[in-house]
Structure formats: C-alpha cells, structure tokens
PDB file of N, CA and C in Angstrom:
ATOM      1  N   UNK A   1     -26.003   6.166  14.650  1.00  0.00           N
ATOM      2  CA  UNK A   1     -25.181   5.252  13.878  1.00  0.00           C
ATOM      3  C   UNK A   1     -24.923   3.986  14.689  1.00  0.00           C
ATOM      4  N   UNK A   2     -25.180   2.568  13.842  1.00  0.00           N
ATOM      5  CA  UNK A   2     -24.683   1.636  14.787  1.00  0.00           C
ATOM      6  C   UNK A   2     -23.568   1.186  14.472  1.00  0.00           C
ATOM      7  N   UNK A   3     -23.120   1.172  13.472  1.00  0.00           N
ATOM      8  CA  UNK A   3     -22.352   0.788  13.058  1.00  0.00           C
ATOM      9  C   UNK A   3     -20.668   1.135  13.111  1.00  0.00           C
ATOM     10  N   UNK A   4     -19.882   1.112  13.633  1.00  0.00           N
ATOM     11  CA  UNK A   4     -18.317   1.572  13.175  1.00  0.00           C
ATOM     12  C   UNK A   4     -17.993   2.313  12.396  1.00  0.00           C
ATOM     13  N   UNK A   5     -17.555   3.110  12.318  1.00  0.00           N
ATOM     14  CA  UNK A   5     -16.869   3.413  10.350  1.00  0.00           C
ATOM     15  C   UNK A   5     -15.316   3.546  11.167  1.00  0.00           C
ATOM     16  N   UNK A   6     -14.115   3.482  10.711  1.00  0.00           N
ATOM     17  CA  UNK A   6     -12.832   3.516  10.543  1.00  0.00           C
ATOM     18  C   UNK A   6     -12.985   5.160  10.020  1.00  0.00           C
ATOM     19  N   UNK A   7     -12.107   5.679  11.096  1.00  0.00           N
ATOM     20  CA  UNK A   7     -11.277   6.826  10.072  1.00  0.00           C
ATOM     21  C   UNK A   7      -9.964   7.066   9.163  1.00  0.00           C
ATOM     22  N   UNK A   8      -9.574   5.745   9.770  1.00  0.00           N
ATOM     23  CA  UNK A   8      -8.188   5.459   8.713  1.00  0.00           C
ATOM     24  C   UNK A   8      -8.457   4.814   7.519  1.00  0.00           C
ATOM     25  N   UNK A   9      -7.304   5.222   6.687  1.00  0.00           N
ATOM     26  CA  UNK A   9      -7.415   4.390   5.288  1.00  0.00           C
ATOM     27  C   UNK A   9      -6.635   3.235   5.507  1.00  0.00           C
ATOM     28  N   UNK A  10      -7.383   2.088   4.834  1.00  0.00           N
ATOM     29  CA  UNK A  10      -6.280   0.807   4.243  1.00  0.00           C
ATOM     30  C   UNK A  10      -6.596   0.665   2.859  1.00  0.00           C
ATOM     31  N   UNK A  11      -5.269   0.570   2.406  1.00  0.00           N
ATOM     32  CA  UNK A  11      -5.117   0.266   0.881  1.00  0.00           C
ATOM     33  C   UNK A  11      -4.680  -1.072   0.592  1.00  0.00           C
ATOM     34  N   UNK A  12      -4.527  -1.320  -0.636  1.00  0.00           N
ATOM     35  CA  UNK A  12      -3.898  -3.048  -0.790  1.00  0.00           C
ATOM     36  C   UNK A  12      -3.210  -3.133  -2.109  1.00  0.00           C
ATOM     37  N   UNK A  13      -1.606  -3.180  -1.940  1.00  0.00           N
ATOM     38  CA  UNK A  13      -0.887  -2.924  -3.349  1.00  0.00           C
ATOM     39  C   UNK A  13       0.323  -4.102  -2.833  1.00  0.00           C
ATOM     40  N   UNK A  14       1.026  -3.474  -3.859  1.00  0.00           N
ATOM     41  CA  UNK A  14       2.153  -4.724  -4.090  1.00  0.00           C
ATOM     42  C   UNK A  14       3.402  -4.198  -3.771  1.00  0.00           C
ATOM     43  N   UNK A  15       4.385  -4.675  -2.757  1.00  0.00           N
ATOM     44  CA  UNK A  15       5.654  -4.371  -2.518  1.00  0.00           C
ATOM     45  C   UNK A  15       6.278  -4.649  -3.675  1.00  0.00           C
ATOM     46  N   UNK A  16       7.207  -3.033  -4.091  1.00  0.00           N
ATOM     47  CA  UNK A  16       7.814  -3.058  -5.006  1.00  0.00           C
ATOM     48  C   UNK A  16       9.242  -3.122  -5.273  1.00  0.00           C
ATOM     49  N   UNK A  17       9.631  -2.423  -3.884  1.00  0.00           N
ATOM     50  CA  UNK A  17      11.241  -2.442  -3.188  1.00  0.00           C
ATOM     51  C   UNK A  17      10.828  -2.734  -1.654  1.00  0.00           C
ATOM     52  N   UNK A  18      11.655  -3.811  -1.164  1.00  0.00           N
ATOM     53  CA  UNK A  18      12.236  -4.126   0.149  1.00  0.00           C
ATOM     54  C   UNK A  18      13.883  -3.659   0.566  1.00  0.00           C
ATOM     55  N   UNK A  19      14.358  -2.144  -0.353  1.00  0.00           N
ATOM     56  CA  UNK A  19      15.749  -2.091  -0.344  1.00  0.00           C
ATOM     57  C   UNK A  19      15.945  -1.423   1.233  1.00  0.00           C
ATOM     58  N   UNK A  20      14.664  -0.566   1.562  1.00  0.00           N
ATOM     59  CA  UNK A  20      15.248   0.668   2.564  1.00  0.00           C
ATOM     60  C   UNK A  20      14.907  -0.604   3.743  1.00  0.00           C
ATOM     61  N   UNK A  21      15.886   0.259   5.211  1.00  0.00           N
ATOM     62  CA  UNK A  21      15.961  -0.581   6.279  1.00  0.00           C
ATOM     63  C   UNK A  21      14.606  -0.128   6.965  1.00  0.00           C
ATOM     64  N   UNK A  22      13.917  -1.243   7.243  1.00  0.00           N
ATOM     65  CA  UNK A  22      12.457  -0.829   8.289  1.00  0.00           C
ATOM     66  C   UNK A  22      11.280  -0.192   6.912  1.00  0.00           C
ATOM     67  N   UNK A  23      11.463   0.409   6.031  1.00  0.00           N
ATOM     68  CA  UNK A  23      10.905   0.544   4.803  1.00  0.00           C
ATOM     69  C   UNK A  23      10.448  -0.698   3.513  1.00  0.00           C
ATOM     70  N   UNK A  24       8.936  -0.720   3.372  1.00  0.00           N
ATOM     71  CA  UNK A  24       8.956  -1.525   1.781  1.00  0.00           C
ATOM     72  C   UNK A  24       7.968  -0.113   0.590  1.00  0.00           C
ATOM     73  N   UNK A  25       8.443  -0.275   0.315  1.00  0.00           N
ATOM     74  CA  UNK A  25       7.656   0.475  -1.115  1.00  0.00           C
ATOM     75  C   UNK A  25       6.540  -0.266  -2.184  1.00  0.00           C
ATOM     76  N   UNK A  26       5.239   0.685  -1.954  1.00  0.00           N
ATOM     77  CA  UNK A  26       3.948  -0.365  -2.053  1.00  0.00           C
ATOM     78  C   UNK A  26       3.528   0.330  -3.195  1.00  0.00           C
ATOM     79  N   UNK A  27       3.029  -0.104  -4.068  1.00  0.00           N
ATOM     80  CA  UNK A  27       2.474   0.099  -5.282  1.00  0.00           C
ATOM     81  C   UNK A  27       0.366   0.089  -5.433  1.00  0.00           C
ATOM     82  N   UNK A  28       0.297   0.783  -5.474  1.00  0.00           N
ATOM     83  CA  UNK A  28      -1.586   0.586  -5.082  1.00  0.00           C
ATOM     84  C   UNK A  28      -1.818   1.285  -6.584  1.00  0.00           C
ATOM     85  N   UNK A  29      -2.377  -0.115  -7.137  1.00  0.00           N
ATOM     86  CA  UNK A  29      -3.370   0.306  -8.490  1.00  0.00           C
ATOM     87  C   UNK A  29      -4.912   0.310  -8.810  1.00  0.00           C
ATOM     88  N   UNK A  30      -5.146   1.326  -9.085  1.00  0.00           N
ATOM     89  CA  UNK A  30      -6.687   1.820  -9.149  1.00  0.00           C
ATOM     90  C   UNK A  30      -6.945   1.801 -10.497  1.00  0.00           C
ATOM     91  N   UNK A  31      -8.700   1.390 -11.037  1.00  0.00           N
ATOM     92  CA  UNK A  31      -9.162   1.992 -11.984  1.00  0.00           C
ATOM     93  C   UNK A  31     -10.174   3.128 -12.052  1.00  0.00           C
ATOM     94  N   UNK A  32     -10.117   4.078 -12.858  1.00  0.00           N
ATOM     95  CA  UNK A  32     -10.895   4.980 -12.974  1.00  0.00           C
ATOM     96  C   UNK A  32     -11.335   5.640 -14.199  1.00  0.00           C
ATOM     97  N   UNK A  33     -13.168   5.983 -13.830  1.00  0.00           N
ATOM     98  CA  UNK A  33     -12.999   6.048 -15.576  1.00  0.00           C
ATOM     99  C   UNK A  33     -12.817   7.966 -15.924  1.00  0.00           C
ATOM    100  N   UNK A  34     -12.275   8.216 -16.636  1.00  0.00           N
ATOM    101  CA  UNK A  34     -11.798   9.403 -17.545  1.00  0.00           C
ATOM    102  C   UNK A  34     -12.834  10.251 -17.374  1.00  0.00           C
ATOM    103  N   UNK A  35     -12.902  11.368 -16.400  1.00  0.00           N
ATOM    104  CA  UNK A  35     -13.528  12.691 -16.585  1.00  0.00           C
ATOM    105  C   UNK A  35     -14.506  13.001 -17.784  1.00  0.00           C
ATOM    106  N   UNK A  36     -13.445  13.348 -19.497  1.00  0.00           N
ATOM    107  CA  UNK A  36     -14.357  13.961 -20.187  1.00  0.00           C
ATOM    108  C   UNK A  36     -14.893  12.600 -21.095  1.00  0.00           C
ATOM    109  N   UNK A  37     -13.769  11.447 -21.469  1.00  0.00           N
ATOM    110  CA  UNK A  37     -13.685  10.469 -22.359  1.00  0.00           C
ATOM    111  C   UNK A  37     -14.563   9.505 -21.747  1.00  0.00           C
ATOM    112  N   UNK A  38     -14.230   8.841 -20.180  1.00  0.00           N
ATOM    113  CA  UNK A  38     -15.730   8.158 -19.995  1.00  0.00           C
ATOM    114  C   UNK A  38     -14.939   6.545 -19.789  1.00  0.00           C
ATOM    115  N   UNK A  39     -13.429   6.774 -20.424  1.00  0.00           N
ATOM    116  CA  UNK A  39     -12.819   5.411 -20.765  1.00  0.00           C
ATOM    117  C   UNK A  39     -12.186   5.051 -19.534  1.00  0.00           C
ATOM    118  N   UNK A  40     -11.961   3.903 -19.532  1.00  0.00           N
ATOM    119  CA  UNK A  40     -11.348   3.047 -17.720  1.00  0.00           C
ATOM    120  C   UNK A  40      -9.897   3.206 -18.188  1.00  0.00           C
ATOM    121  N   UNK A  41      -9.477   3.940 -17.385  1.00  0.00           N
ATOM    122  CA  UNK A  41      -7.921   3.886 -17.146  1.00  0.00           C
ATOM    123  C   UNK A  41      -7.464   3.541 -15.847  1.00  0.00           C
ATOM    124  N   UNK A  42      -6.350   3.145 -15.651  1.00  0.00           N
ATOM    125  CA  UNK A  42      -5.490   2.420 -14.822  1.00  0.00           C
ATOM    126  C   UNK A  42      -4.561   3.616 -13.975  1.00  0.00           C
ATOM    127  N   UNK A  43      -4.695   3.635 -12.796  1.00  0.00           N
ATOM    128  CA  UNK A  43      -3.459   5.063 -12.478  1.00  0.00           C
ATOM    129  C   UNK A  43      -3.235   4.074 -11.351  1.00  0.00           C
ATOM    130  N   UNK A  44      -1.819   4.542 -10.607  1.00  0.00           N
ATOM    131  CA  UNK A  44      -1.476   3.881  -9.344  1.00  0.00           C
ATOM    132  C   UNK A  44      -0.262   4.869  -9.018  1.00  0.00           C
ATOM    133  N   UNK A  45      -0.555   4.741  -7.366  1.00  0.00           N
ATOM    134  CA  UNK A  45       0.548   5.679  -6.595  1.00  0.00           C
ATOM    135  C   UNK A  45       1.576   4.879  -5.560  1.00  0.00           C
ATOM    136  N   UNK A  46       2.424   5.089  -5.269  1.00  0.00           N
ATOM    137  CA  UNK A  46       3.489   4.379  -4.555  1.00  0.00           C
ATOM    138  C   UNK A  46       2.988   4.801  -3.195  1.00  0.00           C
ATOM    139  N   UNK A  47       3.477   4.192  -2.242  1.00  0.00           N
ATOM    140  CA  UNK A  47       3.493   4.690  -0.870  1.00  0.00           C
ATOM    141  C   UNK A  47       4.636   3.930   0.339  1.00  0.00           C
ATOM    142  N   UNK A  48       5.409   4.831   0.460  1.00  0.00           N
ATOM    143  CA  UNK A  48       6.197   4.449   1.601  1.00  0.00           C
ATOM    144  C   UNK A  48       5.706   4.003   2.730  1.00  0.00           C
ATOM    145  N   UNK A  49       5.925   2.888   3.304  1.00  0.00           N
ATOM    146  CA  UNK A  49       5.133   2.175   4.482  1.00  0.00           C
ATOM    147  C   UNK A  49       6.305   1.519   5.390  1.00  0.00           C
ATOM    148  N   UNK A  50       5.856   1.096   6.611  1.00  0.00           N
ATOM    149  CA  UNK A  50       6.908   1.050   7.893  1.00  0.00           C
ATOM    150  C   UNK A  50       6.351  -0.197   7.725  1.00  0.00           C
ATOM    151  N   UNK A  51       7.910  -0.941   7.863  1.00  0.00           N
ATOM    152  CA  UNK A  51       8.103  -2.568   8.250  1.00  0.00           C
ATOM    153  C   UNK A  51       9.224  -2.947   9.159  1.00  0.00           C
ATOM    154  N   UNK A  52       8.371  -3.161  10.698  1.00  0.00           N
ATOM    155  CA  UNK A  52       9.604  -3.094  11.748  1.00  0.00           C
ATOM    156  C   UNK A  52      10.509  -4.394  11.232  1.00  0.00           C
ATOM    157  N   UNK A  53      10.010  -5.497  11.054  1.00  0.00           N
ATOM    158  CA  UNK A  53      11.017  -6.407  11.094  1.00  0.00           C
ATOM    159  C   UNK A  53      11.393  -6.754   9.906  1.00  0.00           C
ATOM    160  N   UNK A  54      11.360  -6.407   8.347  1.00  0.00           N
ATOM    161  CA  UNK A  54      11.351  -6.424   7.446  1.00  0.00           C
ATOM    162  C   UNK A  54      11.026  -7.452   7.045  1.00  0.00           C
ATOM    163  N   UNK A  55      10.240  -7.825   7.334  1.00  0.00           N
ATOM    164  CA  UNK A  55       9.597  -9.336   6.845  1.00  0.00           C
ATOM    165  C   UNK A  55       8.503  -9.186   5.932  1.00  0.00           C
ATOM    166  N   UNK A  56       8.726  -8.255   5.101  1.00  0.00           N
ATOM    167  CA  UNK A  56       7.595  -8.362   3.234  1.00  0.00           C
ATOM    168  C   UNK A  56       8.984  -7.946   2.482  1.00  0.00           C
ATOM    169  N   UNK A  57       8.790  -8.650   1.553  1.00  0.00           N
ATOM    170  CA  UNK A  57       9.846  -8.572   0.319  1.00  0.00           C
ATOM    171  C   UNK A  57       9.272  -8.447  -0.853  1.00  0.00           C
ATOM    172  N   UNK A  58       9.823  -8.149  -2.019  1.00  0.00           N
ATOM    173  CA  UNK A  58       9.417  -7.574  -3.322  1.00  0.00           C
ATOM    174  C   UNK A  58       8.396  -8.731  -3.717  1.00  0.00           C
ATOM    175  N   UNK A  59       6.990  -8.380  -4.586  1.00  0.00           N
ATOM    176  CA  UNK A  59       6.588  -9.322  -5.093  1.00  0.00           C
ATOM    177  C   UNK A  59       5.306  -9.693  -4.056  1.00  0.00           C
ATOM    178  N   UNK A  60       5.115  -9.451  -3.011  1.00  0.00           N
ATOM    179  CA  UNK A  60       4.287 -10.308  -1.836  1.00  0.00           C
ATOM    180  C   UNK A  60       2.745  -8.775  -1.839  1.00  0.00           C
ATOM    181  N   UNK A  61       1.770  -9.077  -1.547  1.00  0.00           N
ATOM    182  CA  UNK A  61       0.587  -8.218  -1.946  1.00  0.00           C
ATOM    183  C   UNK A  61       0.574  -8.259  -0.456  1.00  0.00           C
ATOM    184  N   UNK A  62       0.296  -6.481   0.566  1.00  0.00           N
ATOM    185  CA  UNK A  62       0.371  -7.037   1.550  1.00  0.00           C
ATOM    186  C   UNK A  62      -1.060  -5.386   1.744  1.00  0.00           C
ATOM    187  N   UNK A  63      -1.330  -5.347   2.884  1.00  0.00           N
ATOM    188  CA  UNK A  63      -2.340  -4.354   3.370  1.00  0.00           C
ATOM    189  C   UNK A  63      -1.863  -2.723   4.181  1.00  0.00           C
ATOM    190  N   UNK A  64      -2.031  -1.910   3.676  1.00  0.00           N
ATOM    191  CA  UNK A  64      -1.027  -0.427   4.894  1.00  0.00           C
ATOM    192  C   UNK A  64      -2.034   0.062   4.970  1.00  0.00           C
ATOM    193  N   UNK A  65      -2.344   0.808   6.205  1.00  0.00           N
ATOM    194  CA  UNK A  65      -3.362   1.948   6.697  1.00  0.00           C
ATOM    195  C   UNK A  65      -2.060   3.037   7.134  1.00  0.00           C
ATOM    196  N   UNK A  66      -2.913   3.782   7.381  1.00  0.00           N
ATOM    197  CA  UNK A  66      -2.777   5.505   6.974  1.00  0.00           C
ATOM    198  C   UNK A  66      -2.179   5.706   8.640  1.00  0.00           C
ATOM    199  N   UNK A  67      -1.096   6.380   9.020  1.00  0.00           N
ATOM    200  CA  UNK A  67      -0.978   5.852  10.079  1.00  0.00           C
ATOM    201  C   UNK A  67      -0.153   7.942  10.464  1.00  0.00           C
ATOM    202  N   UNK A  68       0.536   8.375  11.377  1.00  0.00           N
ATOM    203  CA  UNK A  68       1.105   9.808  11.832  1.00  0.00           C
ATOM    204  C   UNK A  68       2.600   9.461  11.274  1.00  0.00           C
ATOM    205  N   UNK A  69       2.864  10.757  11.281  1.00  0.00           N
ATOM    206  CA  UNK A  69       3.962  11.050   9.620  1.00  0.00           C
ATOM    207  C   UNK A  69       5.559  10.278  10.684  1.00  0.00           C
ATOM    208  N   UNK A  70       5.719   9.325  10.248  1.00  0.00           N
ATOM    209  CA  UNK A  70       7.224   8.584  10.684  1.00  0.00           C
ATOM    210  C   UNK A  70       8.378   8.892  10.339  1.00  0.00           C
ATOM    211  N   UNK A  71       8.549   9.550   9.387  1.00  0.00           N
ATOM    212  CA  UNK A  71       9.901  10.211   8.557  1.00  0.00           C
ATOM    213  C   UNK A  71       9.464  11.327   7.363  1.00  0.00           C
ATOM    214  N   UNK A  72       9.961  12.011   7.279  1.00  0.00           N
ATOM    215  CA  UNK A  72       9.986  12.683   5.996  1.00  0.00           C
ATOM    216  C   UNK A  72       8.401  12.587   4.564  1.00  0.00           C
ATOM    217  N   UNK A  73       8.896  10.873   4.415  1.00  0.00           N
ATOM    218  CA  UNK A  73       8.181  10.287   3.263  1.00  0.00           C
ATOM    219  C   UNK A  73       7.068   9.272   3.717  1.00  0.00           C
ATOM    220  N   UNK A  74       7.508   8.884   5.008  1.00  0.00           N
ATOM    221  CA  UNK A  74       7.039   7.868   5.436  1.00  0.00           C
ATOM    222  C   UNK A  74       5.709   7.936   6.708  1.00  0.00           C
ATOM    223  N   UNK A  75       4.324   7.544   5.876  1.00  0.00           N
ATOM    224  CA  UNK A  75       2.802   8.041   7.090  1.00  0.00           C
ATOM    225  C   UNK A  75       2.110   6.580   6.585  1.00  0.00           C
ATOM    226  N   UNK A  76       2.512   5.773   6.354  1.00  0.00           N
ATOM    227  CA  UNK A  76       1.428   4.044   6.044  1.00  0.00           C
ATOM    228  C   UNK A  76       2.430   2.766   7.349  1.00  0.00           C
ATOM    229  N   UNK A  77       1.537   2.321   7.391  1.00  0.00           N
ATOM    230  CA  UNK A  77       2.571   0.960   8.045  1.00  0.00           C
ATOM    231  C   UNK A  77       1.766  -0.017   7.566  1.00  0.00           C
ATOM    232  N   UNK A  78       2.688  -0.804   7.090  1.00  0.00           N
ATOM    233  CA  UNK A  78       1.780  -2.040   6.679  1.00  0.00           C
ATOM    234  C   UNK A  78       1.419  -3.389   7.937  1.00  0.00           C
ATOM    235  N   UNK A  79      -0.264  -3.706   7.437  1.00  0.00           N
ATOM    236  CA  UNK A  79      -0.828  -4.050   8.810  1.00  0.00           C
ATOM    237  C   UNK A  79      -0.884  -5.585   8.384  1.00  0.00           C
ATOM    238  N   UNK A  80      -1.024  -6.135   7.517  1.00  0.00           N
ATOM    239  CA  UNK A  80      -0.748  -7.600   6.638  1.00  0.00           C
ATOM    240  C   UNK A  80      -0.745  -7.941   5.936  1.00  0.00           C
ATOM    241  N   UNK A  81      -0.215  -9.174   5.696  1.00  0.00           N
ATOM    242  CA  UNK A  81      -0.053  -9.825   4.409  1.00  0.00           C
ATOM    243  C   UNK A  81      -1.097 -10.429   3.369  1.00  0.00           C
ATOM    244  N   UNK A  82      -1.480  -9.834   2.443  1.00  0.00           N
ATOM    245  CA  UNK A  82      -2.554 -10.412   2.031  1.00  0.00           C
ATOM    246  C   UNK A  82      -2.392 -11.727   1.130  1.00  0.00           C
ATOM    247  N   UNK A  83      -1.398 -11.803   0.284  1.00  0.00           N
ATOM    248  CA  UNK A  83      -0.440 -12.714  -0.204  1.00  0.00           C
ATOM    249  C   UNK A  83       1.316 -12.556  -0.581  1.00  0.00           C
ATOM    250  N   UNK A  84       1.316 -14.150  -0.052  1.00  0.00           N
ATOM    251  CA  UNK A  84       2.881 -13.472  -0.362  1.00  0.00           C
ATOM    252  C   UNK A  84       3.503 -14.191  -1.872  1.00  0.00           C
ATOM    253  N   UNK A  85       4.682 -13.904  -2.198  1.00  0.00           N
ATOM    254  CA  UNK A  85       4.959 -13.771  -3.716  1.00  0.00           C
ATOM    255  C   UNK A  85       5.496 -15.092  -4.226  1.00  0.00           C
ATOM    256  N   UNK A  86       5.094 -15.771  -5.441  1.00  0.00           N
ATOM    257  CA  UNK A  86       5.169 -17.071  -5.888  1.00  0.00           C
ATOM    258  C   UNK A  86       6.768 -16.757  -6.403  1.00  0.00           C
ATOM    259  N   UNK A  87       7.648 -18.104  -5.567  1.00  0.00           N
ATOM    260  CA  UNK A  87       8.869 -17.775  -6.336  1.00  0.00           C
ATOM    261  C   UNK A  87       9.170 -18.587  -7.367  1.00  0.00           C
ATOM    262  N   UNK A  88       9.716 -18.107  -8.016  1.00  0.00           N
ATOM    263  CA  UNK A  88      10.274 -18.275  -9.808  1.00  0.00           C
ATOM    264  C   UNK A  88      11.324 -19.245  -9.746  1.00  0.00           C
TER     265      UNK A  88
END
C-alpha cells in the first residue's frame, strides 16, 4: 500500500446546540436509497462532540472525527470549521 488510509472517521454536519459547557451538538445528514423501495431517503444522526473553547455556535457547519470515549455521550471532537453561520 502506498498510500495512507485514516482509521478514524470524519463526518461533516451542522451544530445544532452550543448549550452544554465544552459540548456542541452536530447534526450529520445522509442520503440513502431504501433497501426494498429503491427510493432516496434522507436519515441523519446527532453526535455529541468536544469543543474546548466553545468557539462553534448554533448554525456554523463544522468537521468531528471519531476520537476515545470523553464522557458518557461524548467520543467526536470537532477538528474544523467548515463554514460558519450567516447571521440573520
């Protein structure tokens, strides 16, 4: 092999809560098509991710890899910002 491969995952979703301290709550939406039907559906899973300085807030699209279990709920840390959120 010459090449690298990563054994960690990075995903790329959308902070959904910035409420918990050191915590943002990331939203990762996938399409996939339907087992027996064949049709594209939409599913998405949340994921608790570690933000030392809390600097991502609701709204901002940012990057988490897969990282050893930090709390309870908490095994992603988010590694950057991919965009941050247009304010209103």
């Amino acid at each position: 092999m010459t090449e690298k491969t990563s054994l960690t995952r990075t995903l790329i979703g959308k902070v959904v809560s910035d409420k918990r301290s050191k915590t943002v709550t990331v939203l990762v939406e996938r399409r996939v098509k339907h087992e027996l039907y064949g049709k594209i559906v939409g599913k998405s899973s949340k994921y608790h991710a570690h933000d030392e300085n809390g600097s991502y807030h609701t709204g901002d699209t940012v990057e988490i890899t897969e990282s050893r279990p930090l709390s309870k709920t908490k095994n992603w840390v988010v590694t950057r910002l991919v965009e941050k959120a247009a304010l209103v």
